[in-house]
C-alpha atoms as a PDB file:
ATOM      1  CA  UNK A   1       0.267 -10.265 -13.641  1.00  0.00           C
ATOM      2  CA  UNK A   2       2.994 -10.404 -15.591  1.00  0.00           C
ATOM      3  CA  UNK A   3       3.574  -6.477 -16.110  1.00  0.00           C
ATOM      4  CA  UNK A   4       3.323  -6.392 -12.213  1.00  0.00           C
ATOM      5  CA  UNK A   5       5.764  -9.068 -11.953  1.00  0.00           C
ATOM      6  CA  UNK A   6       8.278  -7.167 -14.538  1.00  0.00           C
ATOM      7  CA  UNK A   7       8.152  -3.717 -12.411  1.00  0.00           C
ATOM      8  CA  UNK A   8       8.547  -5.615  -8.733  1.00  0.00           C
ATOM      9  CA  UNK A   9      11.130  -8.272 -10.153  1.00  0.00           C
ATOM     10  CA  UNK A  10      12.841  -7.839 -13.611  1.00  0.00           C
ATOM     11  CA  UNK A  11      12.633  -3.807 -14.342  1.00  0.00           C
ATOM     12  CA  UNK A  12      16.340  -2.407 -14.050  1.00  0.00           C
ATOM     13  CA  UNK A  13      15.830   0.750 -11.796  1.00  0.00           C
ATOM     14  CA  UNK A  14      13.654  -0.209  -9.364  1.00  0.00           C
ATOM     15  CA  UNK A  15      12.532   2.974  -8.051  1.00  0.00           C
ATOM     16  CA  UNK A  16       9.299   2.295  -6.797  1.00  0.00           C
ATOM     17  CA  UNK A  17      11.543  -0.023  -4.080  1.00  0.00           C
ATOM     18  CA  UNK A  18      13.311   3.230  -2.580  1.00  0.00           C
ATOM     19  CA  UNK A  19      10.400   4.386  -1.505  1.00  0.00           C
ATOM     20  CA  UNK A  20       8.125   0.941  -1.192  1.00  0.00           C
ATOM     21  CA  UNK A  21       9.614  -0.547   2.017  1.00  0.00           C
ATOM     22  CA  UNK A  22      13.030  -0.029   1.448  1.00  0.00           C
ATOM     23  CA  UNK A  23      14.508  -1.877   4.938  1.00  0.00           C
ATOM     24  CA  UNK A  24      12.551  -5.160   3.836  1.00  0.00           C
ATOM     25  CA  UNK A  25      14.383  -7.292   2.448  1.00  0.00           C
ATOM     26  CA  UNK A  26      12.582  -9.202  -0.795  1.00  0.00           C
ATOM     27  CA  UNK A  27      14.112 -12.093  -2.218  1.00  0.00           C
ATOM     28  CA  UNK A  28      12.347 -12.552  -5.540  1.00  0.00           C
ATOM     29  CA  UNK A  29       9.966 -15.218  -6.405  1.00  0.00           C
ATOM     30  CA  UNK A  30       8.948 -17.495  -9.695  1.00  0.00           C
ATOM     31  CA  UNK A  31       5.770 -15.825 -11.665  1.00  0.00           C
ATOM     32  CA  UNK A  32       3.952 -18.720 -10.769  1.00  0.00           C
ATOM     33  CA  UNK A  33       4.115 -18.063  -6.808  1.00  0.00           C
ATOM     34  CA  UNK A  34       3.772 -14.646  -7.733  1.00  0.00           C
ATOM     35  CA  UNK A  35       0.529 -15.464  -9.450  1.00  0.00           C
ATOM     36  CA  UNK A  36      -0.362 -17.556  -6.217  1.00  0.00           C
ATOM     37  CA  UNK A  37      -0.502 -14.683  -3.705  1.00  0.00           C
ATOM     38  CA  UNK A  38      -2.710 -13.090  -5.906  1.00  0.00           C
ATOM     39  CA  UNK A  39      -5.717 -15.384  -5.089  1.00  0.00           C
ATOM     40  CA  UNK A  40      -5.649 -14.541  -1.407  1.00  0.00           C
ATOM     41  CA  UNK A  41      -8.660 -12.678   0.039  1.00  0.00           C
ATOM     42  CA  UNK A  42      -9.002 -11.011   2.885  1.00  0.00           C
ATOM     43  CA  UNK A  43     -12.617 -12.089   3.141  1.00  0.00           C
ATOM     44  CA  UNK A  44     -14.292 -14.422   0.945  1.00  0.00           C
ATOM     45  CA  UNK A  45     -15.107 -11.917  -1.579  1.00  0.00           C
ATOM     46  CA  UNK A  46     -13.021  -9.127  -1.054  1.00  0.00           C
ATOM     47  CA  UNK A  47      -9.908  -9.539  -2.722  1.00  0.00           C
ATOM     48  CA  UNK A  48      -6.378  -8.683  -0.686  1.00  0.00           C
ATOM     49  CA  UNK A  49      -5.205  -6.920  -3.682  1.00  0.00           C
ATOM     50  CA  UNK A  50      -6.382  -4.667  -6.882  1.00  0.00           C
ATOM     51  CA  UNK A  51      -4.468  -3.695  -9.889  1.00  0.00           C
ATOM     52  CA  UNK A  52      -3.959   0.316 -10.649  1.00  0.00           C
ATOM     53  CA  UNK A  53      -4.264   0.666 -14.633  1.00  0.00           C
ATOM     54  CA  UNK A  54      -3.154   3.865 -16.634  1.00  0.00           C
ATOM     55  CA  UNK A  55      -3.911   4.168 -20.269  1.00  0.00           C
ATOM     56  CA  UNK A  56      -4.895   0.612 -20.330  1.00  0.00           C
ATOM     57  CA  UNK A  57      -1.590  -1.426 -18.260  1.00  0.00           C
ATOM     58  CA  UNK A  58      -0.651  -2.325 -15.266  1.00  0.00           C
ATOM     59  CA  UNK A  59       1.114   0.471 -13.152  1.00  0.00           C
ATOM     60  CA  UNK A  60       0.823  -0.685  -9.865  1.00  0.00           C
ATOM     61  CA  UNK A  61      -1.320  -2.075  -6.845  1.00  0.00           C
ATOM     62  CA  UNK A  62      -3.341  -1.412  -3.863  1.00  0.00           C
ATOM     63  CA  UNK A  63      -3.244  -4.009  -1.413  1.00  0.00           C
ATOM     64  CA  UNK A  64      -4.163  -5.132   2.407  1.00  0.00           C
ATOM     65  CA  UNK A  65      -3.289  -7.659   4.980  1.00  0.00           C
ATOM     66  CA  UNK A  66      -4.645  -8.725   8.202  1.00  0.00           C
ATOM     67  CA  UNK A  67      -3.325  -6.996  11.621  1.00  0.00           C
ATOM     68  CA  UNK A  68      -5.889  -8.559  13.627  1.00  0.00           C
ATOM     69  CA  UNK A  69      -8.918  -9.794  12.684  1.00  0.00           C
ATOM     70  CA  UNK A  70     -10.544  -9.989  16.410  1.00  0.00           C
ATOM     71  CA  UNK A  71     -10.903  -6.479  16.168  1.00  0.00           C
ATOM     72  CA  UNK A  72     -11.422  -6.195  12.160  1.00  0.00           C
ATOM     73  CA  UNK A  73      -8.038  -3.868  12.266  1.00  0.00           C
ATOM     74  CA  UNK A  74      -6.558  -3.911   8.296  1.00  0.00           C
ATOM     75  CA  UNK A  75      -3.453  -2.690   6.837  1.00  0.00           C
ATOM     76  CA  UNK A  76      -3.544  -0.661   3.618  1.00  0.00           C
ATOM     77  CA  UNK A  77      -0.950   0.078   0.984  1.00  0.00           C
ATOM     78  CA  UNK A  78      -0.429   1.337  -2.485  1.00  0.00           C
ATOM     79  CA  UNK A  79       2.478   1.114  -4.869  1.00  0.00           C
ATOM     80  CA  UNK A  80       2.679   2.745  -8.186  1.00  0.00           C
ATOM     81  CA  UNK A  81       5.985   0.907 -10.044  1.00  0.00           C
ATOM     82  CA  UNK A  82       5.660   2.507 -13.475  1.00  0.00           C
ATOM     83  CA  UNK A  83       7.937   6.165 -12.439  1.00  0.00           C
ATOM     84  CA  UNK A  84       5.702   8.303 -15.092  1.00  0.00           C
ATOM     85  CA  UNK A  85       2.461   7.669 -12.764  1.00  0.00           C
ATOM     86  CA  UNK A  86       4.400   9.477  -9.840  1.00  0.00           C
ATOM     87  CA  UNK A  87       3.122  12.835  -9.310  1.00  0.00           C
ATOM     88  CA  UNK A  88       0.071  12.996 -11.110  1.00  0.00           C
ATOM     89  CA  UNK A  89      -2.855  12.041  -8.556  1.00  0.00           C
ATOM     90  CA  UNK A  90      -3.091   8.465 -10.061  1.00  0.00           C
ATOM     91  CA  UNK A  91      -1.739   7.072  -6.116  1.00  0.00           C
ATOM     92  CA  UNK A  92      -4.202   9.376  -4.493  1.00  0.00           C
ATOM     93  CA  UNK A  93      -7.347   8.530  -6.249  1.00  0.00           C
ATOM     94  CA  UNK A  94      -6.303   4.494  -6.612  1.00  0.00           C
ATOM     95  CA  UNK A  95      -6.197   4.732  -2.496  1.00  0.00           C
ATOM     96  CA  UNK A  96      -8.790   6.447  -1.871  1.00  0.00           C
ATOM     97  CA  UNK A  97     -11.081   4.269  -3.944  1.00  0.00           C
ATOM     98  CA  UNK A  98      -9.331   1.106  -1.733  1.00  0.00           C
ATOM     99  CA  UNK A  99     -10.284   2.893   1.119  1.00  0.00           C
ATOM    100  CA  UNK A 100     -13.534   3.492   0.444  1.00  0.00           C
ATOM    101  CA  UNK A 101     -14.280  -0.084  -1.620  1.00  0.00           C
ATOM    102  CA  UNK A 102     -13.018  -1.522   1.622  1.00  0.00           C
ATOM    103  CA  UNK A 103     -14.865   0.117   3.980  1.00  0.00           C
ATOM    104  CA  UNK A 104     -18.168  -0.014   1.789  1.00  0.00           C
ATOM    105  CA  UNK A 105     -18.157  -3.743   1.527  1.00  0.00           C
ATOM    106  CA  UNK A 106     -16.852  -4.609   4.687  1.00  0.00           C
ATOM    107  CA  UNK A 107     -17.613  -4.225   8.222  1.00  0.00           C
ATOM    108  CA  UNK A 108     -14.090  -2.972   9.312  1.00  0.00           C
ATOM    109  CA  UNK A 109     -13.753  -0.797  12.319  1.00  0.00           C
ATOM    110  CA  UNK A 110     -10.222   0.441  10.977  1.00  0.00           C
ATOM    111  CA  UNK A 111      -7.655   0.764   8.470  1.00  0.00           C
ATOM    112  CA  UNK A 112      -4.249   1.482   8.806  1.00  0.00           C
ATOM    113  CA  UNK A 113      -1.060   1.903   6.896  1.00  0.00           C
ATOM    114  CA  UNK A 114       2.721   1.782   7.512  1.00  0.00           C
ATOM    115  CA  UNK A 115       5.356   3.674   6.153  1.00  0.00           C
ATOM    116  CA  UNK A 116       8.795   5.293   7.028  1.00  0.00           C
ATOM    117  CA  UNK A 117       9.546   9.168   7.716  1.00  0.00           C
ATOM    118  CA  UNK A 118      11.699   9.611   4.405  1.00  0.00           C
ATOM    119  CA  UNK A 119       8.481   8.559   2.475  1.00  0.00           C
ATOM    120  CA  UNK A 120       6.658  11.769   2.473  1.00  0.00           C
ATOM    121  CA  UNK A 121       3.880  11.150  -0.567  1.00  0.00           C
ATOM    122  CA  UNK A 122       2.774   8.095   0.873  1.00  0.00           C
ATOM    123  CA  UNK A 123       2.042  10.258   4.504  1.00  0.00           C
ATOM    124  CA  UNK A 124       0.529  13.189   2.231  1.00  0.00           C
ATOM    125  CA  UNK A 125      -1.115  10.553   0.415  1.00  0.00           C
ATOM    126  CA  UNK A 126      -2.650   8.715   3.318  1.00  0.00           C
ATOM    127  CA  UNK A 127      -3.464  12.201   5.166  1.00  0.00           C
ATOM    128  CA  UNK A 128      -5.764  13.776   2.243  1.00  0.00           C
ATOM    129  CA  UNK A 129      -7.995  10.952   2.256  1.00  0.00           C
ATOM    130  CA  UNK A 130      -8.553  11.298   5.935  1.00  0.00           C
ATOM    131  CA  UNK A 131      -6.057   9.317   8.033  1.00  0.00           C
ATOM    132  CA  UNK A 132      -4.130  10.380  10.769  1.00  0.00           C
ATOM    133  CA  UNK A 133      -0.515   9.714  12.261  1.00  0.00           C
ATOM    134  CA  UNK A 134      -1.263   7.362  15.193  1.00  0.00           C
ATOM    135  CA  UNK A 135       2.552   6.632  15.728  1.00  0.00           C
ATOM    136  CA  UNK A 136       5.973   7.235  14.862  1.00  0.00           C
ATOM    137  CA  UNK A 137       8.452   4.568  16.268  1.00  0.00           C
ATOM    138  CA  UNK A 138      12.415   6.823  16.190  1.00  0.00           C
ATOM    139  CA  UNK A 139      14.978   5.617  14.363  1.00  0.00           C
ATOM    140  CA  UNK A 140      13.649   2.462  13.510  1.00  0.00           C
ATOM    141  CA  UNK A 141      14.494   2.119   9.938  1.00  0.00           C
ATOM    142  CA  UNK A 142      17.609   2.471   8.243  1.00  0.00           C
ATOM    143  CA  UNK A 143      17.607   2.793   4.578  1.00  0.00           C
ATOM    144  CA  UNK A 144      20.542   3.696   2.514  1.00  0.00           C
ATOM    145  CA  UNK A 145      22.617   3.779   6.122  1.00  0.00           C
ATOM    146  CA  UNK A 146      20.706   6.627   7.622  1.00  0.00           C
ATOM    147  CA  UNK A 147      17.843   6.342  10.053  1.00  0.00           C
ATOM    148  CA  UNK A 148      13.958   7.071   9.728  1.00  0.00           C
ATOM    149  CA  UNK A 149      11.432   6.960  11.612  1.00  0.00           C
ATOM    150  CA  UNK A 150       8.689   4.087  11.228  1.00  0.00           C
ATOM    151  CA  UNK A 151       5.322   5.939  11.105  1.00  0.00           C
ATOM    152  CA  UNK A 152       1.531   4.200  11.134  1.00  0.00           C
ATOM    153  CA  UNK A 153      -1.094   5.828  10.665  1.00  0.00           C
ATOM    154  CA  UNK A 154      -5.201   5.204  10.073  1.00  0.00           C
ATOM    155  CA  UNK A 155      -8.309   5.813   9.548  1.00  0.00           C
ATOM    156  CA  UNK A 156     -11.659   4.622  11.540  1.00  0.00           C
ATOM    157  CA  UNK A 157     -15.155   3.920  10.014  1.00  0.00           C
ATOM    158  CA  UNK A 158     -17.076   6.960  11.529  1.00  0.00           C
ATOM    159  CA  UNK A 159     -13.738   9.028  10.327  1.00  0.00           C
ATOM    160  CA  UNK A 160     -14.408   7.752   6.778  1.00  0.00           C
ATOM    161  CA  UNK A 161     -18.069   8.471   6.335  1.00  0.00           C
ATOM    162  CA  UNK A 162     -17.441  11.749   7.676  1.00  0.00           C
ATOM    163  CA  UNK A 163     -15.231  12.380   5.350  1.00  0.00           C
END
């Protein structure tokens, strides 16, 4: 937890952030509520979030959050903080394995993801393991005073096991 917390909090460059969401705003948090909304769990054994190691620390995270649960819709993400991991598959395989742990021990119909149009590993990312652009809202995010598009995208449970 506390590597995690250095790259998302105290680490000086924060790159992964200009690529992670950049038109969120984050206000940063203590380590212990950090710490807290790692417990959550999208069910009661699934957790909402995994840590991605390389050569033995923490590099990042996979993660997921309830769009609606009536229709057992998910959102997906990834973020790899440490910049050394970029480029070298590590992203890829760490989703793909979500994907397919979540879809394995749940009963989801869907997964989805959300991104914008300047983040164009994430879309390659989520588009090798199977998902498809399902929409791309115009000029709905600015980041660094330019606008992107907002793009979602996903994947559905016969899609998977095809795949």
């Amino acid at each position: 937890m506390d590597e995690l917390y250095f790259w998302k909090y105290e680490e000086k460059e924060q790159a992964a952030k200009k690529w992670n969401g950049p038109y969120i705003p984050e206000e940063k948090i203590s380590r212990e509520e950090y710490r807290k909304q790692w417990v959550q769990e999208i069910f009661s054994d699934i957790p909402a979030s995994l840590i991605i190691k390389g050569d033995g620390k923490a590099i990042g995270y996979v993660g997921s959050y309830w769009v609606d649960k009536n229709t057992n819709w998910l959102e997906t993400g990834i973020v790899i903080y440490d910049k050394k991991y970029w480029n070298g598959g590590y992203g890829s395989e760490a989703y793909k394995l979500w994907i397919d742990y979540l879809f394995t021990s749940t009963d989801l119909h869907r997964l989805g993801m959300s991104t914008w149009s300047g983040n164009i590993r994430m879309m390659k990312v989520a588009e090798r393991i199977g998902m498809k652009e399902e929409a791309r809202i115009r000029n709905a995010r600015t980041v660094d005073g330019k606008y992107f598009d907002a793009i979602k995208m996903g994947i559905l449970r016969e899609e998977w096991e095809e795949v």
